[in-house]
Protein backbone atom coordinates (compact mmCIF):
# COMPACT_ATOMS: atom_id res chain seq x y z
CA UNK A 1 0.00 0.00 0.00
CA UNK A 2 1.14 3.59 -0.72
CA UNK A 3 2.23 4.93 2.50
CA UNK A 4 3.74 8.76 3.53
CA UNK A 5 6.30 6.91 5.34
CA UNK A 6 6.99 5.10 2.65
CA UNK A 7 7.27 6.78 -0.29
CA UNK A 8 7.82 11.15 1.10
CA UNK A 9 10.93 10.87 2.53
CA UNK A 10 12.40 8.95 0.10
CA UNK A 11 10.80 11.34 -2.40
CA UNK A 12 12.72 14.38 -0.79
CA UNK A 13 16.02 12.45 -0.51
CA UNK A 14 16.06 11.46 -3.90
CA UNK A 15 15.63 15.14 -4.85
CA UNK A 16 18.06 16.62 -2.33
CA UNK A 17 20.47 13.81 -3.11
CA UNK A 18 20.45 14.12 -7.08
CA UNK A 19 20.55 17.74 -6.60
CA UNK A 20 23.00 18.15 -3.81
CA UNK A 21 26.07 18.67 -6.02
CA UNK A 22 24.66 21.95 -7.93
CA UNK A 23 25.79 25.63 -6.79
CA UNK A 24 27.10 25.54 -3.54
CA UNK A 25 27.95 29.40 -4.00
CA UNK A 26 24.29 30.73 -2.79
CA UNK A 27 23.89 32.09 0.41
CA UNK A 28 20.46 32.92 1.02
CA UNK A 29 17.71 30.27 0.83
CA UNK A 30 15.70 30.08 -2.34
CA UNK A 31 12.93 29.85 -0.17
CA UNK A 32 12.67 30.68 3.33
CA UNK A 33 11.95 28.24 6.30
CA UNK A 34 8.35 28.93 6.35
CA UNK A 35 7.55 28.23 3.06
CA UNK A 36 9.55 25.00 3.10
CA UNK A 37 7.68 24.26 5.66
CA UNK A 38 4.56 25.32 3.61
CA UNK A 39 5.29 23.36 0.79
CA UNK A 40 6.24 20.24 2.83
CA UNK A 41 3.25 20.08 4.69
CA UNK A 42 1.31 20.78 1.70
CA UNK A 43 3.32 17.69 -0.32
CA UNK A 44 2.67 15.57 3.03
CA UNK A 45 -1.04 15.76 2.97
CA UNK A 46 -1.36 15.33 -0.52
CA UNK A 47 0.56 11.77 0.00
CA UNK A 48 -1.56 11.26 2.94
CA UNK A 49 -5.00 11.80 0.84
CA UNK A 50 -3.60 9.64 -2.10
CA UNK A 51 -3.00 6.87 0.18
CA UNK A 52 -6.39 6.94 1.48
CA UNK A 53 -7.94 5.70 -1.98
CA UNK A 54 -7.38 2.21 -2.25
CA UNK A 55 -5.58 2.27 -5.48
CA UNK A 56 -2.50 0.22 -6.75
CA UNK A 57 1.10 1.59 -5.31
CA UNK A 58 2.05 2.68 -8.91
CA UNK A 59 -1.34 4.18 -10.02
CA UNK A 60 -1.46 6.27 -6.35
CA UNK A 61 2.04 7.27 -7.37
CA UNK A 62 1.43 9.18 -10.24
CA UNK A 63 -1.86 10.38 -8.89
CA UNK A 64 0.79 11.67 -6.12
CA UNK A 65 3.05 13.50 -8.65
CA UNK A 66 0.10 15.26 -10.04
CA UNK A 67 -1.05 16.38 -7.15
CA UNK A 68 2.47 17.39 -6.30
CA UNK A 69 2.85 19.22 -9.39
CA UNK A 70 -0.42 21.61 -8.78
CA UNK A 71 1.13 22.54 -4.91
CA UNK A 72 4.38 23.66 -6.45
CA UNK A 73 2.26 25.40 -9.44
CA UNK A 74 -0.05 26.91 -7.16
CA UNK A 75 3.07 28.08 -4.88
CA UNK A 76 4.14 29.48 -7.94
CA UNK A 77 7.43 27.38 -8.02
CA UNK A 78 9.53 25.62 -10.93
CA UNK A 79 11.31 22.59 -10.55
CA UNK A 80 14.85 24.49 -10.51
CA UNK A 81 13.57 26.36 -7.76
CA UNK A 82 12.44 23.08 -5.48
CA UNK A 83 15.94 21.36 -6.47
CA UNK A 84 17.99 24.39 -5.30
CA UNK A 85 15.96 24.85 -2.40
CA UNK A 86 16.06 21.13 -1.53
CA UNK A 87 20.10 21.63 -2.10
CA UNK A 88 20.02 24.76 0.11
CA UNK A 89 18.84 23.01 2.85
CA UNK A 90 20.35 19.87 3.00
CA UNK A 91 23.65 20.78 2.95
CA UNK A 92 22.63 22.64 6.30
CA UNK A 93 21.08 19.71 8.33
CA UNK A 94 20.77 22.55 11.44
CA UNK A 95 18.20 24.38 9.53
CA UNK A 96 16.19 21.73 7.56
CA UNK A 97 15.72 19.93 11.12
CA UNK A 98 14.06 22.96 12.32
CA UNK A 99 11.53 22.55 8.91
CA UNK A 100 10.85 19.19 9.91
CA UNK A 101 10.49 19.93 13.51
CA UNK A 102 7.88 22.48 12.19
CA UNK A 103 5.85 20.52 9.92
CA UNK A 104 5.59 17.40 12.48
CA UNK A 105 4.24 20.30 15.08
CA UNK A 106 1.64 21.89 12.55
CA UNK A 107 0.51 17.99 11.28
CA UNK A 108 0.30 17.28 15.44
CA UNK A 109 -1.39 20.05 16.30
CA UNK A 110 -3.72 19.77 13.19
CA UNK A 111 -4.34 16.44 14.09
CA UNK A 112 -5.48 17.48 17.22
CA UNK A 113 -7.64 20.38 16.59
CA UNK A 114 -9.66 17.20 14.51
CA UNK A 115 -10.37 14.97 16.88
């Protein structure tokens, strides 16, 4: 079964990890810490509502980049962008703990708030 687990992280570390070796000269984030953490948690909950249909891991998956696609469109990003951004941050683990750190407090406190 398509999980977020399963397939997000991996996702993101593919990204950050084939884009990693790119422009190390930029100093300033191509996007700042609170719309990573925008986009993330956007990108998470989009997994999360794919793998609620009860569709075939490959068929959810491409429903998943779709969906993925219209966040970053709607955000008004390109894929350079995401790929430089993902770069930024992962060659500073300090700062892209504090995104995750943030998005697993919003998707707590969200998930609170619902019950």
């Amino acid at each position: 079964m398509f999980s977020m687990r399963n397939t997000a992280i991996p996702v993101f570390l593919i990204l950050f990890l084939s884009f990693s070796c790119g422009d190390e000269s930029s100093k300033s984030a191509p996007l700042t810490r609170d719309e990573m953490v925008n986009l993330m948690m956007k990108v998470y909950l989009a997994e999360a509502r794919t793998s609620l249909l009860a569709l075939p891991k490959d068929t959810a998956y491409q429903i998943f980049l779709v969906r993925q696609d219209r966040i970053m469109r709607q955000m008004g990003l390109s894929d350079s962008t995401l790929r430089i951004a993902y770069s930024y941050y992962l060659e500073r683990p300090a700062e892209l703990e504090a995104i995750y750190d943030a998005i697993i407090d919003s998707l707590s406190l969200r998930e609170q708030r619902s019950r």
